[in-house]
N, C-alpha and C. Protein backbone atom coordinates (compact mmCIF):
# COMPACT_ATOMS: atom_id res chain seq x y z
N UNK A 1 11.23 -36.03 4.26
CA UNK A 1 10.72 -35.56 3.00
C UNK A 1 11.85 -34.88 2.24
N UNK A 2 12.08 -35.00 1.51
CA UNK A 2 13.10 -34.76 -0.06
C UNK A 2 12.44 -33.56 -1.03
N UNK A 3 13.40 -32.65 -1.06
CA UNK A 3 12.75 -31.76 -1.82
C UNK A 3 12.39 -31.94 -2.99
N UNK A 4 11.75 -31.38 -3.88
CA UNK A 4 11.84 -31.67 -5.29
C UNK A 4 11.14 -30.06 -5.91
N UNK A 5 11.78 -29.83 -6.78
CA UNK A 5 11.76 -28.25 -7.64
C UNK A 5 10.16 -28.67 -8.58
N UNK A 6 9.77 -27.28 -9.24
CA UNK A 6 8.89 -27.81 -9.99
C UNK A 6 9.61 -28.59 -11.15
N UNK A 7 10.42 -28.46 -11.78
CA UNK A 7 11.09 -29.71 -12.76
C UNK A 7 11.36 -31.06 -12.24
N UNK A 8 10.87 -31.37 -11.75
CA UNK A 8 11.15 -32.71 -10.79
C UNK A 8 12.71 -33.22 -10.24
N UNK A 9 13.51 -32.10 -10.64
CA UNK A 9 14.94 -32.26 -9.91
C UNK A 9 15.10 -32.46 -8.24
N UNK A 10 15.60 -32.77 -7.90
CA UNK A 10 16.18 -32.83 -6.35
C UNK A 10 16.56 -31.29 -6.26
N UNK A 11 16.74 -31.39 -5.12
CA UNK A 11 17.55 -29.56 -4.31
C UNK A 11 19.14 -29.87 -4.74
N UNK A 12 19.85 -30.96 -4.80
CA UNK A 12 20.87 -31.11 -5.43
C UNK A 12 21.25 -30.72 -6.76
N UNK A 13 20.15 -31.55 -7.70
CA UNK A 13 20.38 -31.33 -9.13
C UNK A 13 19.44 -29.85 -9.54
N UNK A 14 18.84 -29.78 -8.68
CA UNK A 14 18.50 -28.40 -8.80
C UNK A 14 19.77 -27.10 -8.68
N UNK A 15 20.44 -27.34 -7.50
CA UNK A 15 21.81 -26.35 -7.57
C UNK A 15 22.71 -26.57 -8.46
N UNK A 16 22.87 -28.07 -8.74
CA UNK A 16 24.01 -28.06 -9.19
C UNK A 16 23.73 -27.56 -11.28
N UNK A 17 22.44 -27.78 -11.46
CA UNK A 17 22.09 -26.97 -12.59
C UNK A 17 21.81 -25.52 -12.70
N UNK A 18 21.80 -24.85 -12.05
CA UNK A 18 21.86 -23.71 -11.27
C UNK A 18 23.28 -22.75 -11.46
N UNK A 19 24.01 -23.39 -10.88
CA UNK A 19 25.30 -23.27 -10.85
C UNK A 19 26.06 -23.77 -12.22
N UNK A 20 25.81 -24.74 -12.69
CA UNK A 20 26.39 -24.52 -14.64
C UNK A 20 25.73 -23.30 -15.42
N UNK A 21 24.53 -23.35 -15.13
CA UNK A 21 24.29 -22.40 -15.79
C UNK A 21 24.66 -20.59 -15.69
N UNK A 22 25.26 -20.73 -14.65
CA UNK A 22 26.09 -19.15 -14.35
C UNK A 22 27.28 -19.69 -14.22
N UNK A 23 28.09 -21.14 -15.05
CA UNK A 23 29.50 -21.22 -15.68
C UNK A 23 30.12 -21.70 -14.44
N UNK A 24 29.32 -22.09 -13.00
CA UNK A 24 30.47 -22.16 -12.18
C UNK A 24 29.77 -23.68 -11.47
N UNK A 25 31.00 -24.38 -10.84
CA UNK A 25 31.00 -25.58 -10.17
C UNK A 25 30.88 -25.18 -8.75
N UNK A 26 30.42 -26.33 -7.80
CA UNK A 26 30.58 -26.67 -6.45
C UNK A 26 31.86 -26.55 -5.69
N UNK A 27 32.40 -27.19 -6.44
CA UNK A 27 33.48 -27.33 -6.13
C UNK A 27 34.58 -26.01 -5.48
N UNK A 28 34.66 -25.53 -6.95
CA UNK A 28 35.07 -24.16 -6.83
C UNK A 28 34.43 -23.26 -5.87
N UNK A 29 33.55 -23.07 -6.10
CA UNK A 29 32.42 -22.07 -5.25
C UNK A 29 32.88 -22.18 -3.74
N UNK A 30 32.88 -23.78 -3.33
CA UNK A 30 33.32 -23.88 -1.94
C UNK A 30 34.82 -24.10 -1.88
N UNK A 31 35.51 -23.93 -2.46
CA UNK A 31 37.28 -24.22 -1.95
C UNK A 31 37.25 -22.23 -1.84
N UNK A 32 36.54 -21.42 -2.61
CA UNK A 32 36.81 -20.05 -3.07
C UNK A 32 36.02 -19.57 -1.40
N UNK A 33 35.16 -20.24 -1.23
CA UNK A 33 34.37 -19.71 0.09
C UNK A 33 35.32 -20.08 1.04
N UNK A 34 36.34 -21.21 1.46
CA UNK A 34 36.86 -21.55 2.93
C UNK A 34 37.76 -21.38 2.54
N UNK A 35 38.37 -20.68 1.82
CA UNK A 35 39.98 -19.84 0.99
C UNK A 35 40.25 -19.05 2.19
N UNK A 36 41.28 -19.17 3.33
CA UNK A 36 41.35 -18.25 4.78
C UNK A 36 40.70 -18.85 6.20
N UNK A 37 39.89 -19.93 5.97
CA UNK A 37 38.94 -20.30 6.90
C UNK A 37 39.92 -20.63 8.65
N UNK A 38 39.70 -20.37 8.90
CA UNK A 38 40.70 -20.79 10.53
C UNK A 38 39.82 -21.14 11.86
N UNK A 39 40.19 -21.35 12.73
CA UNK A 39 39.18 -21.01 14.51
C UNK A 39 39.95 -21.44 14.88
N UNK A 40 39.40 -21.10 16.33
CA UNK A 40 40.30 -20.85 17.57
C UNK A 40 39.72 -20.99 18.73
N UNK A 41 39.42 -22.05 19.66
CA UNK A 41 39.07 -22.27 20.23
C UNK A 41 39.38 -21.81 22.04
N UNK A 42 38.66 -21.08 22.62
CA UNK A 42 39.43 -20.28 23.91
C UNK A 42 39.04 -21.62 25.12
N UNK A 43 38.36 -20.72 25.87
CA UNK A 43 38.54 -21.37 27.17
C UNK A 43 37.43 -21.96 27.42
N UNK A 44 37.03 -23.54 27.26
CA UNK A 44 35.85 -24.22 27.51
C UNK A 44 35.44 -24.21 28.76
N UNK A 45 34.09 -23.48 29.41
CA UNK A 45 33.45 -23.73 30.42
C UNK A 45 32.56 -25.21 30.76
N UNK A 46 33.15 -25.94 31.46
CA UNK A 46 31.98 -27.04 31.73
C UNK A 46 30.98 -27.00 33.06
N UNK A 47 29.76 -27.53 32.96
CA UNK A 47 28.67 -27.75 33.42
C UNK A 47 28.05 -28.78 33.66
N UNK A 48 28.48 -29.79 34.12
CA UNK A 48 28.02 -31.36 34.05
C UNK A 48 28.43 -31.56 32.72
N UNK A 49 27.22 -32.28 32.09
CA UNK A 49 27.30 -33.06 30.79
C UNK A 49 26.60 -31.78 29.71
N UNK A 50 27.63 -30.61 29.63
CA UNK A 50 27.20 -29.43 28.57
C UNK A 50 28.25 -28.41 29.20
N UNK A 51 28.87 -27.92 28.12
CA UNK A 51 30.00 -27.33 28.11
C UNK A 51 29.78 -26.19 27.10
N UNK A 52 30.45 -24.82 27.53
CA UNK A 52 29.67 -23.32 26.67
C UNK A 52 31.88 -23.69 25.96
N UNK A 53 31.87 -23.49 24.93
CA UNK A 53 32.88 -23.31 23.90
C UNK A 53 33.14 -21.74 22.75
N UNK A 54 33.27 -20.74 23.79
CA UNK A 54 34.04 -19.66 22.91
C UNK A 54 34.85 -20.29 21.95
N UNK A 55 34.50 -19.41 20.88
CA UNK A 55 35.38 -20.10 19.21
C UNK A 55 35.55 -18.66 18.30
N UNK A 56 36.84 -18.44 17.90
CA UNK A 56 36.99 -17.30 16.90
C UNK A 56 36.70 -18.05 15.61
N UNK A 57 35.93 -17.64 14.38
CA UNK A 57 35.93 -18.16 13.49
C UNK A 57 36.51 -17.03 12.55
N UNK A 58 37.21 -17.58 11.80
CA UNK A 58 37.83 -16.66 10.10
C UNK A 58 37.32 -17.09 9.07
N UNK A 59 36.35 -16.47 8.53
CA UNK A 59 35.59 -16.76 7.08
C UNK A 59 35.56 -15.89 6.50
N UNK A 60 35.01 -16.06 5.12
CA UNK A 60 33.98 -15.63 3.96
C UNK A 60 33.14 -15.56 4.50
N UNK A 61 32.07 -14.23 4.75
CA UNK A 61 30.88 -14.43 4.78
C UNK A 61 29.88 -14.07 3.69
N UNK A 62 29.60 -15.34 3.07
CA UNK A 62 28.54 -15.64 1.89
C UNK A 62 27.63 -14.91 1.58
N UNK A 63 26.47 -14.46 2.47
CA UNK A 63 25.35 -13.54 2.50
C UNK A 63 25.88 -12.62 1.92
N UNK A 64 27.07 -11.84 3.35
CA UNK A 64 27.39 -10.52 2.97
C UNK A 64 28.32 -10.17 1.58
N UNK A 65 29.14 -11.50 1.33
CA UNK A 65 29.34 -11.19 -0.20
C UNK A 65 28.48 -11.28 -1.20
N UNK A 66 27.71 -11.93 -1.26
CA UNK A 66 26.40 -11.78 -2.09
C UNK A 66 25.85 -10.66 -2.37
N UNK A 67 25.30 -10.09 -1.20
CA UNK A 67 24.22 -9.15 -1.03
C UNK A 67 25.10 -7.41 -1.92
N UNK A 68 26.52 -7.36 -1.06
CA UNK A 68 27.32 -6.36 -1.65
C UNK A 68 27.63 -6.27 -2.92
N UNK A 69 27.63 -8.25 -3.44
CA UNK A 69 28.21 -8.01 -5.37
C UNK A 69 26.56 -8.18 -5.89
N UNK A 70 25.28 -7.79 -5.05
CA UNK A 70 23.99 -8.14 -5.85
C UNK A 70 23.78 -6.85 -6.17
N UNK A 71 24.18 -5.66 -4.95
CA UNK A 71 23.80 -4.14 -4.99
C UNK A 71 24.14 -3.35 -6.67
N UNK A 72 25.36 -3.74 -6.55
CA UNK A 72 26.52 -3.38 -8.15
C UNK A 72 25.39 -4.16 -9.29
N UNK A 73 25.22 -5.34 -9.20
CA UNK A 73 24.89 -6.14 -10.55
C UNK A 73 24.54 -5.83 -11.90
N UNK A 74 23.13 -5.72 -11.04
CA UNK A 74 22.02 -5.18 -12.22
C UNK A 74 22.44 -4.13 -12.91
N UNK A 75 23.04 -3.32 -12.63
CA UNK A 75 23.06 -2.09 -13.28
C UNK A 75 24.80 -2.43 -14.28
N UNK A 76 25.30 -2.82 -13.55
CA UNK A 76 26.82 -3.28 -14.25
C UNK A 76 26.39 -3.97 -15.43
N UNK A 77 25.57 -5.27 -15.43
CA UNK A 77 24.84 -5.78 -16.05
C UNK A 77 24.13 -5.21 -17.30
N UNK A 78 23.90 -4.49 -16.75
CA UNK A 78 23.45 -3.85 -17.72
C UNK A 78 23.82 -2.39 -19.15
N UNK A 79 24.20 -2.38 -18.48
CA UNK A 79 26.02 -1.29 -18.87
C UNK A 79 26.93 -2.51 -19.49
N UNK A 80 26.59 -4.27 -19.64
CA UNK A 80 27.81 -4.61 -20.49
C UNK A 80 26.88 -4.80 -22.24
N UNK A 81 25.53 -4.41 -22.21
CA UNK A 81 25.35 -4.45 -23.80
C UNK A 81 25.15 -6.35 -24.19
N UNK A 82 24.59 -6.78 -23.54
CA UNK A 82 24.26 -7.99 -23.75
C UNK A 82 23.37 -8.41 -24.34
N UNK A 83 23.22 -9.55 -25.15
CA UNK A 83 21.96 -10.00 -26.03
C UNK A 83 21.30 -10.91 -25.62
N UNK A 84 21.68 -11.94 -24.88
CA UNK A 84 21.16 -13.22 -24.27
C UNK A 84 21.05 -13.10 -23.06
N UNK A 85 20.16 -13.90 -22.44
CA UNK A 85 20.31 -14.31 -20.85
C UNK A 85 21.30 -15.37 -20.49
N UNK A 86 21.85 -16.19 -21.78
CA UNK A 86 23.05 -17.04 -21.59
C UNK A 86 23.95 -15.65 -20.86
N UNK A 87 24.26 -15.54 -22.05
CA UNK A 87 25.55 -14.20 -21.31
C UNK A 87 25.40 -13.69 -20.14
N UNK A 88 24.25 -12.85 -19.97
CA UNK A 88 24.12 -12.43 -18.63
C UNK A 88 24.29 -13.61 -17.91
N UNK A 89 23.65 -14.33 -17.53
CA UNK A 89 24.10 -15.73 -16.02
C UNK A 89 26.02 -15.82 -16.38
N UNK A 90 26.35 -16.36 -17.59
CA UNK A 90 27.82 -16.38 -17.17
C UNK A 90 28.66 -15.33 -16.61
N UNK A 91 28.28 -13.74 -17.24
CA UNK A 91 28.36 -13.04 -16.36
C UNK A 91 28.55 -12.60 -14.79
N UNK A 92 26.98 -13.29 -14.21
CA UNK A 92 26.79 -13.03 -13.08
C UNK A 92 27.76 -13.88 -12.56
N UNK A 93 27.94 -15.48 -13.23
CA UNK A 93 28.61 -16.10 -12.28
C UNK A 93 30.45 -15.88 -12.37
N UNK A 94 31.16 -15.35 -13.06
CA UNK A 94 31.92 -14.87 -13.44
C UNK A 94 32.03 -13.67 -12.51
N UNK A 95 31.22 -12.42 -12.19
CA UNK A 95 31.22 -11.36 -11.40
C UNK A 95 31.43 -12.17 -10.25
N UNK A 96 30.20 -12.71 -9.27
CA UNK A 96 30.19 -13.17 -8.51
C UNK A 96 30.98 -14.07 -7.74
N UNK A 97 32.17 -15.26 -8.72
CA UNK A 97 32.94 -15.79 -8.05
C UNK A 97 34.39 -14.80 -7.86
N UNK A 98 34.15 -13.86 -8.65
CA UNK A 98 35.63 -12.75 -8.49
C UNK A 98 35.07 -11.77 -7.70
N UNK A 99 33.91 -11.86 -7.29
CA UNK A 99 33.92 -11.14 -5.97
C UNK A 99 34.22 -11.61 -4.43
N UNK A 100 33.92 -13.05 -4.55
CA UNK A 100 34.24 -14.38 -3.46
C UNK A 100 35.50 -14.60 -3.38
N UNK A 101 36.44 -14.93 -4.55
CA UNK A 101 37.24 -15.07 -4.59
C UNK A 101 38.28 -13.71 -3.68
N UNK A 102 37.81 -12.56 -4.11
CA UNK A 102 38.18 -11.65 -3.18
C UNK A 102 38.06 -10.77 -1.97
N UNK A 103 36.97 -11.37 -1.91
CA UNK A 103 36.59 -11.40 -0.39
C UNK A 103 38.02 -11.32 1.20
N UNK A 104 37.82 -10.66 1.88
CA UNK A 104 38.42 -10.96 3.05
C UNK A 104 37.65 -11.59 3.87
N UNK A 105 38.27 -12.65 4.72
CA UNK A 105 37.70 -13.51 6.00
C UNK A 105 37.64 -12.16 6.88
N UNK A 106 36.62 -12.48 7.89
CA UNK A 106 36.56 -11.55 8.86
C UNK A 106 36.15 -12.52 10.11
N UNK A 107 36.51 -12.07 10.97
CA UNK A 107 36.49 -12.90 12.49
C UNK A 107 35.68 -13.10 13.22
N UNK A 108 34.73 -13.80 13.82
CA UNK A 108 33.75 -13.73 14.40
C UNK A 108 33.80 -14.45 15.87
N UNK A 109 33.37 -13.81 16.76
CA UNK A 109 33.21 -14.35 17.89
C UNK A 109 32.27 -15.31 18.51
N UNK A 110 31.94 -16.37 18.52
CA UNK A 110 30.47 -17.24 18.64
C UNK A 110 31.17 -18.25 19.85
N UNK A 111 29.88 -18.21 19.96
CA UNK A 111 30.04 -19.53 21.58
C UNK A 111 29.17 -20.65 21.46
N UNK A 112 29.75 -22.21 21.34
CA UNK A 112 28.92 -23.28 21.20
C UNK A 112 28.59 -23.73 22.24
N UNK A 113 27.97 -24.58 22.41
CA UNK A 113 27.30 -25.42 23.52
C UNK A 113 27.59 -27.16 22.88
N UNK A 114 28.63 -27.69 23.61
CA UNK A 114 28.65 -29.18 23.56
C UNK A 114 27.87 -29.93 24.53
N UNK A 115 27.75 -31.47 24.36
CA UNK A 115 26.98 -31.99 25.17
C UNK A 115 27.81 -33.31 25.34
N UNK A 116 28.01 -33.64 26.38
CA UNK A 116 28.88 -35.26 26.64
C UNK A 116 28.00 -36.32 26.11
N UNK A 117 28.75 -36.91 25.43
CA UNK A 117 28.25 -38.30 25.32
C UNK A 117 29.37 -39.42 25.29
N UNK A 118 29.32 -39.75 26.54
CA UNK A 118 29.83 -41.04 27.06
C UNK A 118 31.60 -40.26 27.31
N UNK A 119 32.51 -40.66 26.72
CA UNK A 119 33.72 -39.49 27.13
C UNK A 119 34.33 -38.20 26.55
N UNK A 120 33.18 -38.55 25.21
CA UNK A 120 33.17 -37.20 23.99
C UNK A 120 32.29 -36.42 24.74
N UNK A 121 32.77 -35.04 23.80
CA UNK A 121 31.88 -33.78 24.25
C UNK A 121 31.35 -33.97 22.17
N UNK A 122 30.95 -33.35 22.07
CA UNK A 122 29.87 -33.66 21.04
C UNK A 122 29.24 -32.00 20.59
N UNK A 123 29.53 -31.48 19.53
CA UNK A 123 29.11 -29.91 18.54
C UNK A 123 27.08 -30.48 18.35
N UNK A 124 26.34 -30.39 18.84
CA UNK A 124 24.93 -30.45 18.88
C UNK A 124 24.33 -29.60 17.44
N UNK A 125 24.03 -29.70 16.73
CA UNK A 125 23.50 -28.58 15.27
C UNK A 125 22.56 -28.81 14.96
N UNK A 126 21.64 -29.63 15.93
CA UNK A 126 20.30 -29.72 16.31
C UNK A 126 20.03 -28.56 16.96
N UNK A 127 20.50 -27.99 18.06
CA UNK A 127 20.51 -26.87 18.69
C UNK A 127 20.75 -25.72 17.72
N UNK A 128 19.67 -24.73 18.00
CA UNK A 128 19.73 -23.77 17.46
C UNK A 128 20.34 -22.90 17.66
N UNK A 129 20.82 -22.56 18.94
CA UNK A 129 21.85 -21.42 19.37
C UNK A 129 23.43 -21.53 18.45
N UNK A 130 23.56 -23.47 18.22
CA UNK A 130 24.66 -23.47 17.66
C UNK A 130 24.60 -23.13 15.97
N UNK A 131 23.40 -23.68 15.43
CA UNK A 131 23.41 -23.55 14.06
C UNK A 131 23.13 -21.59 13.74
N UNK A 132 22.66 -20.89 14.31
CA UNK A 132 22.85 -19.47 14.51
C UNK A 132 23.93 -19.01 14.58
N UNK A 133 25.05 -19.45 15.40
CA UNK A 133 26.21 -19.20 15.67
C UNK A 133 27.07 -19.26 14.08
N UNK A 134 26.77 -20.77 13.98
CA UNK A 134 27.59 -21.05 12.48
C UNK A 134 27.49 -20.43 11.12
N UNK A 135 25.98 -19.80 11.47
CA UNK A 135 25.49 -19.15 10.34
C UNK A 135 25.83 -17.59 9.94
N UNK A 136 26.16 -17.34 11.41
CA UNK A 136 26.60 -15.61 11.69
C UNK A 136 27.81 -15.75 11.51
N UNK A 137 28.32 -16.58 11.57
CA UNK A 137 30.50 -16.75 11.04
C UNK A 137 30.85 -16.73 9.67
N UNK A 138 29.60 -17.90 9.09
CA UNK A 138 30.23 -18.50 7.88
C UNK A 138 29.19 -17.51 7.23
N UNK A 139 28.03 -16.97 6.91
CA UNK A 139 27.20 -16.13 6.53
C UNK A 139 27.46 -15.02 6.26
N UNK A 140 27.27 -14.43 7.44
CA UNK A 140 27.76 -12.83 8.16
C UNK A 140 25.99 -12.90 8.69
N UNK A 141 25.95 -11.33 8.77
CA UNK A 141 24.48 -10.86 9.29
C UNK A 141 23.34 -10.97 8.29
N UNK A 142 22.25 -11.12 8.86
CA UNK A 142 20.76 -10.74 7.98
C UNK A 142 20.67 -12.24 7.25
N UNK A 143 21.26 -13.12 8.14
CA UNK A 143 20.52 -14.33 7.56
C UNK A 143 20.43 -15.47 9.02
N UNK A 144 19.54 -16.03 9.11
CA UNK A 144 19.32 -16.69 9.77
C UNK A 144 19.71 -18.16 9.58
N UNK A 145 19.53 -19.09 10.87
CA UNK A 145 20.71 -20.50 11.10
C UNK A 145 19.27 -21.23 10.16
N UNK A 146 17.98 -21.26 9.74
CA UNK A 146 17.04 -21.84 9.42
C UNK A 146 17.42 -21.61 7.65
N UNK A 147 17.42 -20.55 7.33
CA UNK A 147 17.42 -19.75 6.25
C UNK A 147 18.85 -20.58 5.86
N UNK A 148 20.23 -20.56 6.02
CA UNK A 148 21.25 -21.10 6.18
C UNK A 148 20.95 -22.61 5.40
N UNK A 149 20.81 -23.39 7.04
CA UNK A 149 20.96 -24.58 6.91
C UNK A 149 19.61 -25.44 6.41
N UNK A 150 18.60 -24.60 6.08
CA UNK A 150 16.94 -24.89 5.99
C UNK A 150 16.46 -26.14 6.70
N UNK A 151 16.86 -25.76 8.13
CA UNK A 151 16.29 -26.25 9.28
C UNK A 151 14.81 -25.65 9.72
């Protein structure tokens, strides 16, 4: 099943109108988010056909930049004397990518679970332990791997 907004857009053309309208692209948004991105993979434990994979990850975490440039907003926002809601969204998206943009990566410690298939070991993101994992790296806290990836 395929999402669809009440305007009959897709979840695609839904963001990606979304995102013009606070002045900013995809594009940008994500080269500005994995700006630092690194990992590091330690010492793989195997188990038959499933293997536990310690991984340092270096990101942006999205949530937590969000949530920190959402606290400021409103009120900044409001303190700039604006007439339109045009303005305000370019605003926000203007605040918001110069808050991303300056963001520090921070490091996270997460452990995957691979699974063999045939002589590959194989990243599973069906598994929830792993999509949790990915979500607490690339995220930060207070968001969940469902919420994330809307699994």
């Amino acid at each position: 099943m395929s999402y669809i907004d009440v305007t009959g857009k897709t979840e695609e053309e839904a963001i990606r109108k979304g995102l013009e309208q606070l002045g900013m692209d995809g594009e940008s948004l994500f080269k500005s988010w994995v700006n630092g991105f690194a990992y590091e993979i330690g010492d793989v434990k195997v188990d038959g056909d499933t293997a536990k994979a310690p991984t340092k990850i270096t990101s942006k975490q999205l949530y937590v930049v969000l949530t920190s440039w959402g606290d400021s907003f409103a009120d900044d926002a409001m303190n700039q004397g604006f007439s339109t809601t045009d303005e305000i969204y370019a605003y926000a998206g203007k605040t918001f990518m110069a808050a991303l943009d300056a963001a520090t990566p921070v490091e996270t410690e997460v452990t995957f679970t691979l699974t063999k298939d045939g002589k590959d070991w194989k990243l599973d993101m069906n598994n929830t332990d792993n999509q949790q994992a990915l979500a607490d790296s690339m995220f930060g806290g207070g968001i969940s791997a469902s919420e994330a990836f809307g699994s």
